[in-house]
N, C-alpha and C. Protein backbone atom coordinates (compact mmCIF):
# COMPACT_ATOMS: atom_id res chain seq x y z
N UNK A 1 -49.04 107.41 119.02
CA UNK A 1 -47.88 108.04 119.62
C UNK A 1 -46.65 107.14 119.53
N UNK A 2 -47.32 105.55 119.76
CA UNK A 2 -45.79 104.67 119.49
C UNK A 2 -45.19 105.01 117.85
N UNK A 3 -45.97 104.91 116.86
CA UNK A 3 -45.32 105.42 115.49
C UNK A 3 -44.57 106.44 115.79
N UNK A 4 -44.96 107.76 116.48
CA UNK A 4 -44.56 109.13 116.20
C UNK A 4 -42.79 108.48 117.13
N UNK A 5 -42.72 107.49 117.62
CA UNK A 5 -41.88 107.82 118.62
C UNK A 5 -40.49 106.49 117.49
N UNK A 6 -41.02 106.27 116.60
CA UNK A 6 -40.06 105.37 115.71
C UNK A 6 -38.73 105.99 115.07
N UNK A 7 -39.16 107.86 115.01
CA UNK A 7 -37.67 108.10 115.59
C UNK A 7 -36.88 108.28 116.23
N UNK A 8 -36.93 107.76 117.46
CA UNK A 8 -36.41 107.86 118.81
C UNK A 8 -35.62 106.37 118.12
N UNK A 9 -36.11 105.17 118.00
CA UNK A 9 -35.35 104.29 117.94
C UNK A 9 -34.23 104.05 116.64
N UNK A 10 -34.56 105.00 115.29
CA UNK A 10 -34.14 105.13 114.22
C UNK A 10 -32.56 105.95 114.35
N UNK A 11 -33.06 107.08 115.51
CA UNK A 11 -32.02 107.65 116.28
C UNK A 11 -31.24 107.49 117.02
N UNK A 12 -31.78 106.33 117.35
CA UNK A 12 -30.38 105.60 118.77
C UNK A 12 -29.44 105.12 117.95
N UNK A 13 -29.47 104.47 116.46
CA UNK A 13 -28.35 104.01 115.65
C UNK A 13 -27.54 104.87 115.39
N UNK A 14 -27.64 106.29 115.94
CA UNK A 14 -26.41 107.37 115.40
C UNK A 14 -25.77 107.38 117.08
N UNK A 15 -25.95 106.60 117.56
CA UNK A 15 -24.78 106.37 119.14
C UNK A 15 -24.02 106.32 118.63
N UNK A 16 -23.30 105.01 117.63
CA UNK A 16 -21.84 105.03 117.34
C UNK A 16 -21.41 106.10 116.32
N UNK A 17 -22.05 107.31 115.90
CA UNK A 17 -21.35 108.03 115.60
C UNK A 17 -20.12 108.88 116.47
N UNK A 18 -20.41 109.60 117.93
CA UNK A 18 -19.22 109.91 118.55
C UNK A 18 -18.37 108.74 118.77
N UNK A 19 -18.45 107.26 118.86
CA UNK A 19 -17.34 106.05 118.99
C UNK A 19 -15.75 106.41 118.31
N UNK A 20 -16.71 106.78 116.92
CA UNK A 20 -15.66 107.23 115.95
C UNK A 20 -14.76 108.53 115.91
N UNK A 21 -15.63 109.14 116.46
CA UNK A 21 -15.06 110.46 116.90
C UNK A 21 -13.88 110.58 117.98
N UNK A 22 -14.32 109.35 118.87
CA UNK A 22 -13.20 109.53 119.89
C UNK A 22 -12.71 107.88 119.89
N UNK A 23 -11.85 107.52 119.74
CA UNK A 23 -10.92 106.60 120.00
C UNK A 23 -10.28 106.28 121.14
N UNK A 24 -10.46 105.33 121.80
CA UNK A 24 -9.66 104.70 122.98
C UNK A 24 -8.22 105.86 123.20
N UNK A 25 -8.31 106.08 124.46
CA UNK A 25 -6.97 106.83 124.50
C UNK A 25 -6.43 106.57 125.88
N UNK A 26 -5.06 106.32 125.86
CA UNK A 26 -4.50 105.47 127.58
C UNK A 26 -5.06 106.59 128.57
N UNK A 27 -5.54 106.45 130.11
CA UNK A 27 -5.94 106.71 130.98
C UNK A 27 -5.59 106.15 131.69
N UNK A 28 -6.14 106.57 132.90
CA UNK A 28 -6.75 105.92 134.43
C UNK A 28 -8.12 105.57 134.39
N UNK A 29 -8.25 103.69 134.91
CA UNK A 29 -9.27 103.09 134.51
C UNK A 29 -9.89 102.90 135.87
N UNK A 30 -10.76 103.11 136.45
CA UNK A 30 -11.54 102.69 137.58
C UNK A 30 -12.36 101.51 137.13
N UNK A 31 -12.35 100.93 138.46
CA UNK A 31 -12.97 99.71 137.97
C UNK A 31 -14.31 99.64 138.56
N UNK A 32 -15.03 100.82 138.52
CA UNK A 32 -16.34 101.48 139.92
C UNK A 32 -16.96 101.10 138.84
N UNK A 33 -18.60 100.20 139.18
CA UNK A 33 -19.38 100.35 137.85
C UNK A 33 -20.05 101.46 137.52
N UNK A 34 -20.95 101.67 136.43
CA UNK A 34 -21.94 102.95 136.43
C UNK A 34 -23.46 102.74 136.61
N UNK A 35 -24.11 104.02 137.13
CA UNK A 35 -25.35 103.42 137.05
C UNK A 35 -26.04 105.11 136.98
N UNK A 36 -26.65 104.97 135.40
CA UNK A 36 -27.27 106.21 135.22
C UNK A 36 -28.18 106.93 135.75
N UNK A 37 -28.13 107.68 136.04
CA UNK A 37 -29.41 108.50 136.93
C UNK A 37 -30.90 108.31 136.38
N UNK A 38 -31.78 108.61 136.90
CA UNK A 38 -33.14 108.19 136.52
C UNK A 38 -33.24 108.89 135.23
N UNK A 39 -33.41 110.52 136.11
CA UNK A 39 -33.50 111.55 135.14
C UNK A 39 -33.06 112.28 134.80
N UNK A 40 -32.50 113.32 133.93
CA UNK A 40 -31.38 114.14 133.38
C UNK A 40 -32.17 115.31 132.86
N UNK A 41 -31.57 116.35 133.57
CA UNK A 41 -32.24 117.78 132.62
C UNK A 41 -33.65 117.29 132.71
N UNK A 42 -34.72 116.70 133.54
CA UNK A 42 -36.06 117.01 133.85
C UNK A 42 -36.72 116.18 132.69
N UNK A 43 -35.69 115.06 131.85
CA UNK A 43 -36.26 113.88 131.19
C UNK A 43 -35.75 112.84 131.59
N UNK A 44 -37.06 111.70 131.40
CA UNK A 44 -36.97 110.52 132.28
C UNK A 44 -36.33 109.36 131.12
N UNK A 45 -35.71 108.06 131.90
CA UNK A 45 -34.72 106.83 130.81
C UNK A 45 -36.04 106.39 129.76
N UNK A 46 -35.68 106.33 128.91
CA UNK A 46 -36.34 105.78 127.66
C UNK A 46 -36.93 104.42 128.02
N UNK A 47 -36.44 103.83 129.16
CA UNK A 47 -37.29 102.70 129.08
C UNK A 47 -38.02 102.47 130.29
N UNK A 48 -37.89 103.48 130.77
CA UNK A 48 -39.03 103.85 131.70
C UNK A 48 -40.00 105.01 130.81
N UNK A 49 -39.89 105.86 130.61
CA UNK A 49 -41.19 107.04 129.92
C UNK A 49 -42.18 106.38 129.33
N UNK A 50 -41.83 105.18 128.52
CA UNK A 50 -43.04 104.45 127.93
C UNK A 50 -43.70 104.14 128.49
N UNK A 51 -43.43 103.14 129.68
CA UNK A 51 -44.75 102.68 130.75
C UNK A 51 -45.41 103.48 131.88
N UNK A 52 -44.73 104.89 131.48
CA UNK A 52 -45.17 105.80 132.90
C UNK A 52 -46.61 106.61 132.21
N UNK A 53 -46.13 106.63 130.48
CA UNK A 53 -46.84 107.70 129.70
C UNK A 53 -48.64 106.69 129.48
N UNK A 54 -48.17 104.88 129.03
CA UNK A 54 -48.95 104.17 129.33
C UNK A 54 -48.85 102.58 129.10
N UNK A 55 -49.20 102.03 130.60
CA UNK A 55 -48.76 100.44 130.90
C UNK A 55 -49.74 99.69 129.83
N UNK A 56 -49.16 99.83 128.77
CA UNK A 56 -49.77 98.48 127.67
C UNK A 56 -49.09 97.55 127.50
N UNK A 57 -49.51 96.44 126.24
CA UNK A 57 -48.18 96.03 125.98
C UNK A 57 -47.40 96.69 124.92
N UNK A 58 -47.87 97.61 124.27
CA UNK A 58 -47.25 98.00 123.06
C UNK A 58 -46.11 99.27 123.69
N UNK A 59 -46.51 100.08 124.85
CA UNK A 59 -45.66 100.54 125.40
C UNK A 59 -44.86 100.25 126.20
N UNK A 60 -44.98 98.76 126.64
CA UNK A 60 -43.81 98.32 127.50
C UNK A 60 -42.83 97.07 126.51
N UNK A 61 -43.38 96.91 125.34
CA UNK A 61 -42.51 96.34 124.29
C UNK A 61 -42.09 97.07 123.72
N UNK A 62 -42.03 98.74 123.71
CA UNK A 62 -41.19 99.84 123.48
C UNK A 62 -39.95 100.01 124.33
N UNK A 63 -40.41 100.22 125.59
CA UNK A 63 -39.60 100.52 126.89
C UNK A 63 -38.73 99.40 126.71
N UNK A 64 -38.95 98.16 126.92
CA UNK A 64 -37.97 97.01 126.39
C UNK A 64 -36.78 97.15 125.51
N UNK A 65 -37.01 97.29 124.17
CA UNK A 65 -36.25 97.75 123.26
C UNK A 65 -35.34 98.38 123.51
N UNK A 66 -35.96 99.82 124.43
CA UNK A 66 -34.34 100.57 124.38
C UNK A 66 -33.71 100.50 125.57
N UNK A 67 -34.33 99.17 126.64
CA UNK A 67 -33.19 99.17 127.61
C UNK A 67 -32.54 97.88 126.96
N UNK A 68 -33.10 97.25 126.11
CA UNK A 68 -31.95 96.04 125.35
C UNK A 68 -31.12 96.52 124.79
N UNK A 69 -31.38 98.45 123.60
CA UNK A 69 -30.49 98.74 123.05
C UNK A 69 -29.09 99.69 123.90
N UNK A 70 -29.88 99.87 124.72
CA UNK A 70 -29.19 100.74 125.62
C UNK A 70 -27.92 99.47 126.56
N UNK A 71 -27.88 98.42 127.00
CA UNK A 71 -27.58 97.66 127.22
C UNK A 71 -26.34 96.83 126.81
N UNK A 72 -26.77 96.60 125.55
CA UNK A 72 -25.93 96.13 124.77
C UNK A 72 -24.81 96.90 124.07
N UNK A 73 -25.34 97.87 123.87
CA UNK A 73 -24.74 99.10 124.12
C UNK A 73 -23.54 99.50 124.86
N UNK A 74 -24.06 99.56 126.13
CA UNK A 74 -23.25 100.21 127.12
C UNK A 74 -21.80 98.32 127.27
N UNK A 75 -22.43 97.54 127.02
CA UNK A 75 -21.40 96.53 126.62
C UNK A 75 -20.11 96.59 125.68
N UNK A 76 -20.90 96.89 124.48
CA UNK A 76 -19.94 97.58 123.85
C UNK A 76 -18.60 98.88 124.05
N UNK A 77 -19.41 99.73 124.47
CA UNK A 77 -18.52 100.92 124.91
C UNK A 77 -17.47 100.20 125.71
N UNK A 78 -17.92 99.55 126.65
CA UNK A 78 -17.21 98.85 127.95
C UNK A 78 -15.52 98.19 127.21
N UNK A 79 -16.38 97.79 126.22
CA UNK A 79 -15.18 96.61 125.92
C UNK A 79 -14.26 97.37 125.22
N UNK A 80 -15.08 98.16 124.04
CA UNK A 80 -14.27 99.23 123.36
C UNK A 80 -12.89 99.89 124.04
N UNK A 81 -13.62 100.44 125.38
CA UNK A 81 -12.51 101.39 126.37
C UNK A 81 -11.49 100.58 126.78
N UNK A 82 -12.28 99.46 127.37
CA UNK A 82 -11.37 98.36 128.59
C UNK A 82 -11.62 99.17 129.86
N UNK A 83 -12.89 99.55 129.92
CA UNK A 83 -13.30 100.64 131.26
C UNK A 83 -14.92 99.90 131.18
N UNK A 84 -15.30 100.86 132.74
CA UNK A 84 -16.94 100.72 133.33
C UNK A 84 -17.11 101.68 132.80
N UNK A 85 -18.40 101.07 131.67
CA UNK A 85 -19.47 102.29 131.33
C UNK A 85 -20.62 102.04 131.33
N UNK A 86 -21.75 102.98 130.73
CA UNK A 86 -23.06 103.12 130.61
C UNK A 86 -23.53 103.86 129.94
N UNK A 87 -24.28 103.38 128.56
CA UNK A 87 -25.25 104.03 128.16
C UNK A 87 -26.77 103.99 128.32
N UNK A 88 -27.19 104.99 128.41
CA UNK A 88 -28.56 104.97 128.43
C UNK A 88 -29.14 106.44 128.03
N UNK A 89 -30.22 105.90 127.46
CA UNK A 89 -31.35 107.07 126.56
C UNK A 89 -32.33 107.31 127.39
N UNK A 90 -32.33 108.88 126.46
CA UNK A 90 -33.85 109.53 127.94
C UNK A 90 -34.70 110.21 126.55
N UNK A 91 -36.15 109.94 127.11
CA UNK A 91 -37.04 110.78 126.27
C UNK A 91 -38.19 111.32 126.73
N UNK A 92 -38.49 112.84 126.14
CA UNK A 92 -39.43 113.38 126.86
C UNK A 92 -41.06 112.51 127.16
N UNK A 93 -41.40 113.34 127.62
CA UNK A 93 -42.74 112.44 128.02
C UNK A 93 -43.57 112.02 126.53
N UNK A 94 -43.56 113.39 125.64
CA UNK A 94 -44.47 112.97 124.25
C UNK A 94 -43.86 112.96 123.29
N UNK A 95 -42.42 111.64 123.63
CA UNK A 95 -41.06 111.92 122.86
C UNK A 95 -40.92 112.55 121.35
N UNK A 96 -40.97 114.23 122.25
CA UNK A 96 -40.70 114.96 121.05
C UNK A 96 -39.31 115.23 120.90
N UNK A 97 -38.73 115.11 121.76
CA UNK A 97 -37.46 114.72 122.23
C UNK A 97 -36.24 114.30 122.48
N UNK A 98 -35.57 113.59 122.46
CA UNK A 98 -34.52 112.49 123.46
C UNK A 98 -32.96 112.48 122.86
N UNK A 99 -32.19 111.81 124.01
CA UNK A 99 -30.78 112.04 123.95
C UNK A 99 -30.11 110.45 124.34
N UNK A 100 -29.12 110.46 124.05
CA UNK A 100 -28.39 109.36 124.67
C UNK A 100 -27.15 109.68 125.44
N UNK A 101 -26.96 109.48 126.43
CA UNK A 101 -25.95 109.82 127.78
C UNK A 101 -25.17 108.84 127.43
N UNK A 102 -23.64 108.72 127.40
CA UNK A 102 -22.31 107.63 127.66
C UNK A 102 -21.59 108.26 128.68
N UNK A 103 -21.46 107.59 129.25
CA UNK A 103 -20.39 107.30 129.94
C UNK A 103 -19.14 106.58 130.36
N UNK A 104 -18.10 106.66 130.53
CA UNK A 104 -16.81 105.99 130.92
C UNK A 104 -15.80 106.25 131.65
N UNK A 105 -15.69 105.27 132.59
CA UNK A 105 -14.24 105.32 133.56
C UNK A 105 -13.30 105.71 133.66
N UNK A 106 -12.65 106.44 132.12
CA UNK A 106 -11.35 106.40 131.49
C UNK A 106 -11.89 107.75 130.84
N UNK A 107 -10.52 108.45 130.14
CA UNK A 107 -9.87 109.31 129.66
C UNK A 107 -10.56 109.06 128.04
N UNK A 108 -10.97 110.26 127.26
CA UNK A 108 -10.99 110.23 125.98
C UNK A 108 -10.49 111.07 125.10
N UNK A 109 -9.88 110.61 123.73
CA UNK A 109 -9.50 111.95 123.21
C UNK A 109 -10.43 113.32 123.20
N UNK A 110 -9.66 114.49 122.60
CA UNK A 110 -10.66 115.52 122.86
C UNK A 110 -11.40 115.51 122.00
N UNK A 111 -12.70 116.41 121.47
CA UNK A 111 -13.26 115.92 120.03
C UNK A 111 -12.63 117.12 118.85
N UNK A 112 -12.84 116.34 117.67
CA UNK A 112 -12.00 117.33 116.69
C UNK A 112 -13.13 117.54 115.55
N UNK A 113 -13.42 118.54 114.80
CA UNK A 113 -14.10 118.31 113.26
C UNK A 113 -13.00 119.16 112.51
N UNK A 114 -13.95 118.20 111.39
CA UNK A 114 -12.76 118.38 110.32
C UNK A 114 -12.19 119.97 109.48
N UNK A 115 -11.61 120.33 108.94
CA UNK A 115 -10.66 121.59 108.45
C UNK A 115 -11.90 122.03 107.71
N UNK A 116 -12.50 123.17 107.40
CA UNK A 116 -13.29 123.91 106.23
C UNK A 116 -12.80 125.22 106.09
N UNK A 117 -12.22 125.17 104.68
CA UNK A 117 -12.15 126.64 104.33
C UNK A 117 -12.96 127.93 104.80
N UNK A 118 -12.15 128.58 104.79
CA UNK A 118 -13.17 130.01 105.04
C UNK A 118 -13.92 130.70 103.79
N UNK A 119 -13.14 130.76 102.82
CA UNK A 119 -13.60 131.21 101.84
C UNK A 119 -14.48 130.09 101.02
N UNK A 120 -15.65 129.73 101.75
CA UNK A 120 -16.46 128.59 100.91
C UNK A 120 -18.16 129.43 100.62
N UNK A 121 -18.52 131.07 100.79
CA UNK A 121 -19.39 131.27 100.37
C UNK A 121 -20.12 131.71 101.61
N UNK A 122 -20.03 130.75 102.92
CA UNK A 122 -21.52 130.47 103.77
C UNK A 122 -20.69 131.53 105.24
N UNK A 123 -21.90 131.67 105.32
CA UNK A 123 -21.64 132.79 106.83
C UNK A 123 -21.03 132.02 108.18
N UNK A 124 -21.19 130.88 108.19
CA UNK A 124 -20.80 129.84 109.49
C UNK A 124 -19.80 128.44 108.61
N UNK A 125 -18.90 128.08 109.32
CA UNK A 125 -18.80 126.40 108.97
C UNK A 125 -19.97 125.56 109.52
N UNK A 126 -20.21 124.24 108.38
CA UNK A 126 -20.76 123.61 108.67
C UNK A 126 -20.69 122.95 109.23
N UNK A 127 -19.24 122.58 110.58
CA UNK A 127 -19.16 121.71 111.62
C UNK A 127 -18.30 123.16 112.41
N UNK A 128 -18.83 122.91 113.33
CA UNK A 128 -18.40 124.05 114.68
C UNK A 128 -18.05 123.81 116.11
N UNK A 129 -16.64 123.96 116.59
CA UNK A 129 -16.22 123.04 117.71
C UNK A 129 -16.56 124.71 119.19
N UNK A 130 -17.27 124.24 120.11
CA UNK A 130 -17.39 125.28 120.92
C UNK A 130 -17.11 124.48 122.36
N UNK A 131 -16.54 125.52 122.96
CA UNK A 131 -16.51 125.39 124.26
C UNK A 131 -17.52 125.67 125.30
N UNK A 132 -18.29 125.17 126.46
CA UNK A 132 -18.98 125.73 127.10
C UNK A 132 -18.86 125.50 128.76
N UNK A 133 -17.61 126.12 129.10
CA UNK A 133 -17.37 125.54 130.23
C UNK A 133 -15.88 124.41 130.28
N UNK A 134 -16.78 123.47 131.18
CA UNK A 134 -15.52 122.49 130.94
C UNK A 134 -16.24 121.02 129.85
N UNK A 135 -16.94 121.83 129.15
CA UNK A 135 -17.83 120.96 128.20
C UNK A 135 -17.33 121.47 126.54
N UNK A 136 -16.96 120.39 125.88
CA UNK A 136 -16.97 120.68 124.68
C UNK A 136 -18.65 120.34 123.55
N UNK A 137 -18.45 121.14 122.55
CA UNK A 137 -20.00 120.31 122.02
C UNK A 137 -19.21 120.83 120.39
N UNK A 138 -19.62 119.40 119.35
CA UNK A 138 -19.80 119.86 117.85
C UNK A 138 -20.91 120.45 117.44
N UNK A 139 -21.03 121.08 116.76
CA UNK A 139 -22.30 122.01 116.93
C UNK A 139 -22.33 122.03 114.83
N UNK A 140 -23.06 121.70 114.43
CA UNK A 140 -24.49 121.44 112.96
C UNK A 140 -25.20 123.22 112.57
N UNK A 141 -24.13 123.24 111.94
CA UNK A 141 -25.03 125.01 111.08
C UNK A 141 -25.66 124.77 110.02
N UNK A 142 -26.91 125.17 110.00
CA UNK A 142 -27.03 124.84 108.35
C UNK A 142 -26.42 125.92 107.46
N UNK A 143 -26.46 125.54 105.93
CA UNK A 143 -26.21 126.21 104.88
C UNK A 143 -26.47 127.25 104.98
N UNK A 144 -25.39 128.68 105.34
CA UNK A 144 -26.27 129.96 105.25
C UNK A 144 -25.27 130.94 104.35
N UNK A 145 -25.86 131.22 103.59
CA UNK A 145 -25.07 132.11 102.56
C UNK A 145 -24.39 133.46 102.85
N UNK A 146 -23.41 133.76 102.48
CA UNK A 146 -22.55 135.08 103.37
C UNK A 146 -23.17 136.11 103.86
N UNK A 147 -23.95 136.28 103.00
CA UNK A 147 -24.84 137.67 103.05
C UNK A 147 -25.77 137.16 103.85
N UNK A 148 -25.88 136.71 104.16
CA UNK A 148 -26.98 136.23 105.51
C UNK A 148 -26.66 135.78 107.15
N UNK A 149 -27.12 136.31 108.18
CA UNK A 149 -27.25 135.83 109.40
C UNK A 149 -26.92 134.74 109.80
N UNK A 150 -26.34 134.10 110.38
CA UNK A 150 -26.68 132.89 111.06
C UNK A 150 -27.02 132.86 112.50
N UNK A 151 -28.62 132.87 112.41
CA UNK A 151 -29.32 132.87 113.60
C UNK A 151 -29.12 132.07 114.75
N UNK A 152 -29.39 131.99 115.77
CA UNK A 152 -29.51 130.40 116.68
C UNK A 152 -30.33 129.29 115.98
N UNK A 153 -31.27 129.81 115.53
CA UNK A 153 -32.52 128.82 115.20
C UNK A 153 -31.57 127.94 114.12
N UNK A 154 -30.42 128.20 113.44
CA UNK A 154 -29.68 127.37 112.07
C UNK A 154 -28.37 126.46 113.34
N UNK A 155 -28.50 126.94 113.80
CA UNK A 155 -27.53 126.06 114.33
C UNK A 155 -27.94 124.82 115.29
N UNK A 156 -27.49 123.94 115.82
CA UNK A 156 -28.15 122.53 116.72
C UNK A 156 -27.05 121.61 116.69
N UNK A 157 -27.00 121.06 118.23
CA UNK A 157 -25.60 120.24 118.98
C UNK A 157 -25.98 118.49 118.60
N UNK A 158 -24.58 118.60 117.74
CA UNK A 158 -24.40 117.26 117.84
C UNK A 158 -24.46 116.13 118.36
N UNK A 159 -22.55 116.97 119.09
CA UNK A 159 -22.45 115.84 120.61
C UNK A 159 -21.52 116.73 120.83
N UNK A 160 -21.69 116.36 122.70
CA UNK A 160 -20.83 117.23 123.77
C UNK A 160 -20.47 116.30 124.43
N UNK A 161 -19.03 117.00 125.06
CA UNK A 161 -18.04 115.96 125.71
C UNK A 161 -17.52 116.67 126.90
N UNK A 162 -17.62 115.76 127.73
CA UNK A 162 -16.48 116.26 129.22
C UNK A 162 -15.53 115.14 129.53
N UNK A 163 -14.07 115.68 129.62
CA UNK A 163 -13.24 114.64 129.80
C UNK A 163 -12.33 114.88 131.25
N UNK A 164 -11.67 113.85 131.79
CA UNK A 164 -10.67 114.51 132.45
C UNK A 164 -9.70 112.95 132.75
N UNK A 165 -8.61 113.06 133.15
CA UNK A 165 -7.94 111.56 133.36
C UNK A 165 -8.69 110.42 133.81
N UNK A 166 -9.72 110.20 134.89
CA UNK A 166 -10.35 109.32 134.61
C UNK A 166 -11.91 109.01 134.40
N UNK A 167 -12.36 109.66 133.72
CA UNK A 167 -13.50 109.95 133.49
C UNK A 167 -13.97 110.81 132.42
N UNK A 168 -15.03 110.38 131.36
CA UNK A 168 -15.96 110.86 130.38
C UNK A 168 -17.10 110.41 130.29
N UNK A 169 -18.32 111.73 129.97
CA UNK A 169 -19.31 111.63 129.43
C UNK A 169 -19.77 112.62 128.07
N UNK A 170 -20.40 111.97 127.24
CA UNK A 170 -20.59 112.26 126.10
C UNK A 170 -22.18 112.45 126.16
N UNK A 171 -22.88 113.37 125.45
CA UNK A 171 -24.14 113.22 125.66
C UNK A 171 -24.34 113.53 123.94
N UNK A 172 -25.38 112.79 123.38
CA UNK A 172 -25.91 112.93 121.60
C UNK A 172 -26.99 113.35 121.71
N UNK A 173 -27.69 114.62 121.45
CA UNK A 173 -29.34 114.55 120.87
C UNK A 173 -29.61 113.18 119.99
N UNK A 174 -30.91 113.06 119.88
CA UNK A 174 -31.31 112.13 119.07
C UNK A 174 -32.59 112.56 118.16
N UNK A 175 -31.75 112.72 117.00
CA UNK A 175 -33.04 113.02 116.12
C UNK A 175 -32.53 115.16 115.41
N UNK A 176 -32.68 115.25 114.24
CA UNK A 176 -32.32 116.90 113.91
C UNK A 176 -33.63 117.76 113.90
N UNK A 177 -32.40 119.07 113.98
CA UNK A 177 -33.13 120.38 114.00
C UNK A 177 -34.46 120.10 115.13
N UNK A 178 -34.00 119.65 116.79
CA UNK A 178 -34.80 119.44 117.40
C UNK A 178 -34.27 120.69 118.67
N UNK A 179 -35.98 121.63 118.78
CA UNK A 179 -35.36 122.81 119.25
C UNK A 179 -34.87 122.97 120.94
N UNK A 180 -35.19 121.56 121.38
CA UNK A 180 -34.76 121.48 122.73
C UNK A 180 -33.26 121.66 122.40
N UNK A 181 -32.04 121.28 121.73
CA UNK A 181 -30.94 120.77 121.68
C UNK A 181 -30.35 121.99 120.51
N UNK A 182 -30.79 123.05 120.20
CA UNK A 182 -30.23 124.13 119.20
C UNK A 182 -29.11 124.74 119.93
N UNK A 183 -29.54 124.86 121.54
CA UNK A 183 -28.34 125.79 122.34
C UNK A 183 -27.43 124.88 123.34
N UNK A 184 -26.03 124.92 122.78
CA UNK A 184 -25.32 124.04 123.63
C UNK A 184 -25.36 124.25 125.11
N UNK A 185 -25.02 125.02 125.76
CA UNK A 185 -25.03 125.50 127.08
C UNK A 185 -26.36 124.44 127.55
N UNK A 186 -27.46 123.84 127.17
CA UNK A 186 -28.75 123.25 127.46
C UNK A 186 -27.71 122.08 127.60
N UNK A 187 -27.06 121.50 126.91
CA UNK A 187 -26.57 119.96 126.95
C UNK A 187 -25.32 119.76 127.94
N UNK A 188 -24.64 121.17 127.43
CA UNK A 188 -23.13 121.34 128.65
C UNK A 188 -24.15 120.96 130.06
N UNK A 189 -25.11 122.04 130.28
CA UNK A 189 -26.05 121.58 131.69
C UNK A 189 -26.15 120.29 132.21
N UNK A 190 -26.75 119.60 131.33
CA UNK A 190 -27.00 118.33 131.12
C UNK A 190 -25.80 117.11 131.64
N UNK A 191 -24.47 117.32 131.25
CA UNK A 191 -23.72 116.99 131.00
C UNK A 191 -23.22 117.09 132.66
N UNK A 192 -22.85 118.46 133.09
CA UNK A 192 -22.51 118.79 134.37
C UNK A 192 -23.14 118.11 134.99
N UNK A 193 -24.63 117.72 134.78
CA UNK A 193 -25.33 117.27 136.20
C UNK A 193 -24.91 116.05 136.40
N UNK A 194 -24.76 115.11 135.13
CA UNK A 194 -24.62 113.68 134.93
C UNK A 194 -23.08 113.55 135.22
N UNK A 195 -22.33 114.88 134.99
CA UNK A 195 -20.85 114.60 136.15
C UNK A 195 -20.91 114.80 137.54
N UNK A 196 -21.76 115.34 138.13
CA UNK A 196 -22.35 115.75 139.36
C UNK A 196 -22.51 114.24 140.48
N UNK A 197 -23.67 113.56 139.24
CA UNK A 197 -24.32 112.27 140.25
C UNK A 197 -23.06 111.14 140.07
N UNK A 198 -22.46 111.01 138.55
CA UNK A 198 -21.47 109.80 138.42
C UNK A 198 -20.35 110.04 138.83
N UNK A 199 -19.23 110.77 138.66
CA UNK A 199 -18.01 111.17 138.73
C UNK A 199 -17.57 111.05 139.86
């Protein structure tokens, strides 16, 4: 099960993909620290699930890992902003699973994807900006040719964002075409709650 779970950690390296997405933007900075909730949406922190699922050493030199990556991490963001943040990863119990939660003190730009023609053939763009609430999410269509449907099952959330003057959280699936994370409204949820306990 520790192999099956090597993309959970292969997947945490696509954190700094939203970094790029959103760029430092002036705010209101609180100087409150963060401290992530246990559990989110009914999954537990990545570096706890390992030793709950089983206290070895090979599962608690898992659990390790991603509160070092998670850590160092949330350092980064910190410095990035010039704000209090926190990242941390959650994965299901038989991490078929998992996401990474950010958070920050401060204001972020909104998120943008890039321009695609309409006339390119396919029934959907292949990057899709939706609203769900007071949650934004980029949303991943696959290739679907005009004459064809684009079901739910082709589509699956990037990353979702909630912003407001002083305060953002960003939440990433980790790992594709994973069917917990196909319907945004599941992550906007997600997202609300983790503005609920921090904010």
């Amino acid at each position: 099960m520790i192999a099956a779970a090597i993309g959970l950690a292969i997947g945490a390296i696509g954190v700094g993909v939203p970094w790029l997405l959103t760029a430092h933007d002036s705010g209101i900075v609180s100087g409150l620290p963060l401290k992530a909730p246990d559990t989110l949406g009914g999954v537990d922190k990545a570096d706890v699930q390992p030793v709950k699922l089983k206290d070895d050493f090979a599962h608690r030199q898992f659990a390790q890992r991603n509160a070092t990556n998670d850590r160092e991490n949330t350092t980064r963001i910190s410095a990035a902003y010039g704000a209090p943040a926190v990242v941390q990863t959650y994965t299901a119990v038989d991490f078929s699973h998992s996401f990474t939660l950010t958070a920050i003190r401060t204001h972020a730009p909104a998120l943008a994807i890039a321009y695609e023609d309409k006339d390119n053939g396919l029934a959907a763009p292949t990057n899709e900006l939706r609203q769900v609430g007071d949650v934004s999410c980029v949303l991943r269509n696959n290739l679907t040719p005009l004459d064809e449907k684009l079901t739910p099952d082709k589509t699956s959330v990037f990353l979702c964002q909630r912003t407001d003057p002083g305060f953002t959280i960003q939440l990433k699936p980790l790992g594709d075409d994973t069917k917990e994370y196909l319907d945004p409204t599941v992550c906007a949820a997600m997202i609300d709650e983790a503005w609920t306990k921090l904010h």
